[in-house]
Each structure stands twice: as C-alpha cells, then as structure tokens.
Protein backbone atom coordinates (compact mmCIF):
# COMPACT_ATOMS: atom_id res chain seq x y z
CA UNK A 1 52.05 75.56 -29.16
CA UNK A 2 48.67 74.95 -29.34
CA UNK A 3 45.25 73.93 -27.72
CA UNK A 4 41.82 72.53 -29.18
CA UNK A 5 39.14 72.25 -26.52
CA UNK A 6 36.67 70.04 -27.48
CA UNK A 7 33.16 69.83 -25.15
CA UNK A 8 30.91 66.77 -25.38
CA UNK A 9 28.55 66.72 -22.57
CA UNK A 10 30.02 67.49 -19.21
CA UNK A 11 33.41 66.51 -20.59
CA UNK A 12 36.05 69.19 -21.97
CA UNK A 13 39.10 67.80 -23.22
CA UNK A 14 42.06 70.08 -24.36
CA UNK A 15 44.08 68.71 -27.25
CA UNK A 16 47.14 70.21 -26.34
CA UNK A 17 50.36 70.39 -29.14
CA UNK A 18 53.87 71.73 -29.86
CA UNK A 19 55.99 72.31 -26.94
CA UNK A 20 55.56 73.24 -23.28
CA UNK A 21 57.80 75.37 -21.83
CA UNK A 22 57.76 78.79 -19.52
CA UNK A 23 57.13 81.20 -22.84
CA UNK A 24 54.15 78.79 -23.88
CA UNK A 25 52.69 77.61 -20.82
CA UNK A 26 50.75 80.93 -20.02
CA UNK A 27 48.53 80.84 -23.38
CA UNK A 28 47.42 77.37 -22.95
CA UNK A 29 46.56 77.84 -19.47
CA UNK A 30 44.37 80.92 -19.96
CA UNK A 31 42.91 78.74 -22.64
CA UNK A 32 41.94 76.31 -20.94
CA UNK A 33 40.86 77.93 -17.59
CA UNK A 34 38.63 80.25 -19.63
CA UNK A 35 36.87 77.05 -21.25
CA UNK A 36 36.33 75.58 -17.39
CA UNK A 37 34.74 78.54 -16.16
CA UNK A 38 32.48 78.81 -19.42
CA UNK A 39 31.84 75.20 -19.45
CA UNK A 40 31.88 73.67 -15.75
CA UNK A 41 33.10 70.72 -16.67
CA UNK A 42 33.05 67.05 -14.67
CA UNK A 43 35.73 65.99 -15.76
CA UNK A 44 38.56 67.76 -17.53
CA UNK A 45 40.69 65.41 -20.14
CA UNK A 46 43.73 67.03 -21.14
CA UNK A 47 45.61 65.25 -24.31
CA UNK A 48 49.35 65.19 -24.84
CA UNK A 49 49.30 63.29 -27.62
CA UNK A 50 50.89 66.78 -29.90
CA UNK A 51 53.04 67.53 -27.00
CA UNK A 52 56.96 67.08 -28.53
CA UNK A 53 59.09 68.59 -25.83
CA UNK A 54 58.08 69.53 -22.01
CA UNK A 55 59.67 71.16 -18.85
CA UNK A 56 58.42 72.02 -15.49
CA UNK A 57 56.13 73.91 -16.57
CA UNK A 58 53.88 71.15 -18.13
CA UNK A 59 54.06 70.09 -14.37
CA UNK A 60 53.14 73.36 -13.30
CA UNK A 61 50.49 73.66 -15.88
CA UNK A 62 48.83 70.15 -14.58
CA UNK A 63 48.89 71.20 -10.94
CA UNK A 64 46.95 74.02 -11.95
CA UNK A 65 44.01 72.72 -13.46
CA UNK A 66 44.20 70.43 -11.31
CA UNK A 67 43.33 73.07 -8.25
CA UNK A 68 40.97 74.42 -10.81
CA UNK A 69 38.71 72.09 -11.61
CA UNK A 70 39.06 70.30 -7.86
CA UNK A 71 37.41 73.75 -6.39
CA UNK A 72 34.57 72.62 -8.63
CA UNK A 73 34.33 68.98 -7.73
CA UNK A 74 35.36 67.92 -11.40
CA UNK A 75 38.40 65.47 -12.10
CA UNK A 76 41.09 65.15 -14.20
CA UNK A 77 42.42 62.93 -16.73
CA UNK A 78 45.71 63.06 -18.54
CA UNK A 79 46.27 60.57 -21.98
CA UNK A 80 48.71 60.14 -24.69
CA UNK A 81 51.00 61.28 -23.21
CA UNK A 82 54.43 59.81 -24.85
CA UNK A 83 56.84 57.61 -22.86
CA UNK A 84 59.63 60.65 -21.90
CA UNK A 85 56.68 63.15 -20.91
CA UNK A 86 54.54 60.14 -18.92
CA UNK A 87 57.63 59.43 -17.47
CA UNK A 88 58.54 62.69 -16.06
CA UNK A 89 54.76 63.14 -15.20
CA UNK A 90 55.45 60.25 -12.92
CA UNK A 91 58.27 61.15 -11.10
CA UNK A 92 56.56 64.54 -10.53
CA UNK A 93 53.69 61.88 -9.03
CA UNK A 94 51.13 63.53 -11.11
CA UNK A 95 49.14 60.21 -11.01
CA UNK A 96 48.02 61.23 -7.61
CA UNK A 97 46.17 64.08 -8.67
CA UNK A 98 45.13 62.75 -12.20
CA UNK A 99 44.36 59.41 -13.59
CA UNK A 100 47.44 59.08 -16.20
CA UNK A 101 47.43 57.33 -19.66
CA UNK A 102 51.14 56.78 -21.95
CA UNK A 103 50.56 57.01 -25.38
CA UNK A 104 50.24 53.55 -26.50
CA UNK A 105 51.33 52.81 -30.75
C-alpha cells in the first residue's frame, strides 16, 4: 500500500496503490487527512488507478474523507477506479457522495 498526494492549486489528489484492506486502510487515511488539513483543499481527487484488491474498508476509507473534506465545503472525486472496485463502489452508492470515474483502457 501506498499514497502520493499531489497539490496543484486548490486541488489535492491522492494516488492511492497496492491493496486496501483493514491492516492498510489506517496509513493511507492519516495520509491523506494530514494533507487536507495542511492543504484545505476544494476539491479532493482520490485515484484508484494502483488499487489491485479492496474490501470494506476502501468504502469506509471514502466515507471518511468524504465527511472530511464536506466539513470544509470541498468535494470529492473518485477516478480510475477498475471495473470490480467501481463496481463495488456502486453498490455501496458511493456516487452519491462523490462524482465516480471506472478506469477506462
């Protein structure tokens, strides 16, 4: 697991790779929460493209950013993610909180 933040303006996206699961979710949440609070994003992008292998805790890790950067008036933005991960993103109806993008090749 791993996560490159990347800031360009009042965006911060989060390149996130490797698997998501309960023993790597933690890491790349602090990550990323410690980059919001430093960088106040508008909108938050957070990339799946790396991501090879997701549980509920990808959902769980979502939801949270999502509260985090709402509580700041910034949005959220989800992309590349692949067709089993976009899939499960869906049924978890992610795309109500977050605009959604599959991984397109």
């Amino acid at each position: 697991m791993s996560v490159e933040i990347k800031v360009k303006g009042d965006v911060m996206t989060a390149y996130i790779s490797g698997e998501i699961d309960h023993h790597t979710a933690a890491g790349i949440r602090e990550s990323i929460d410690n980059a919001i609070e430093l960088n106040m994003p508008s909108l938050l992008a957070l990339d799946f493209g790396g991501v090879s292998f997701m549980d509920s805790s990808g959902i769980g890790l979502v939801m949270g950013r999502y509260r985090n950067v709402s509580k700041h008036g910034a949005k959220l933005h989800i992309s590349s993610a692949s067709p089993q991960i976009y899939k499960v993103m869906k049924l978890a109806g992610l795309e109500r909180l977050a605009t959604l993008d599959m991984l397109t090749k």
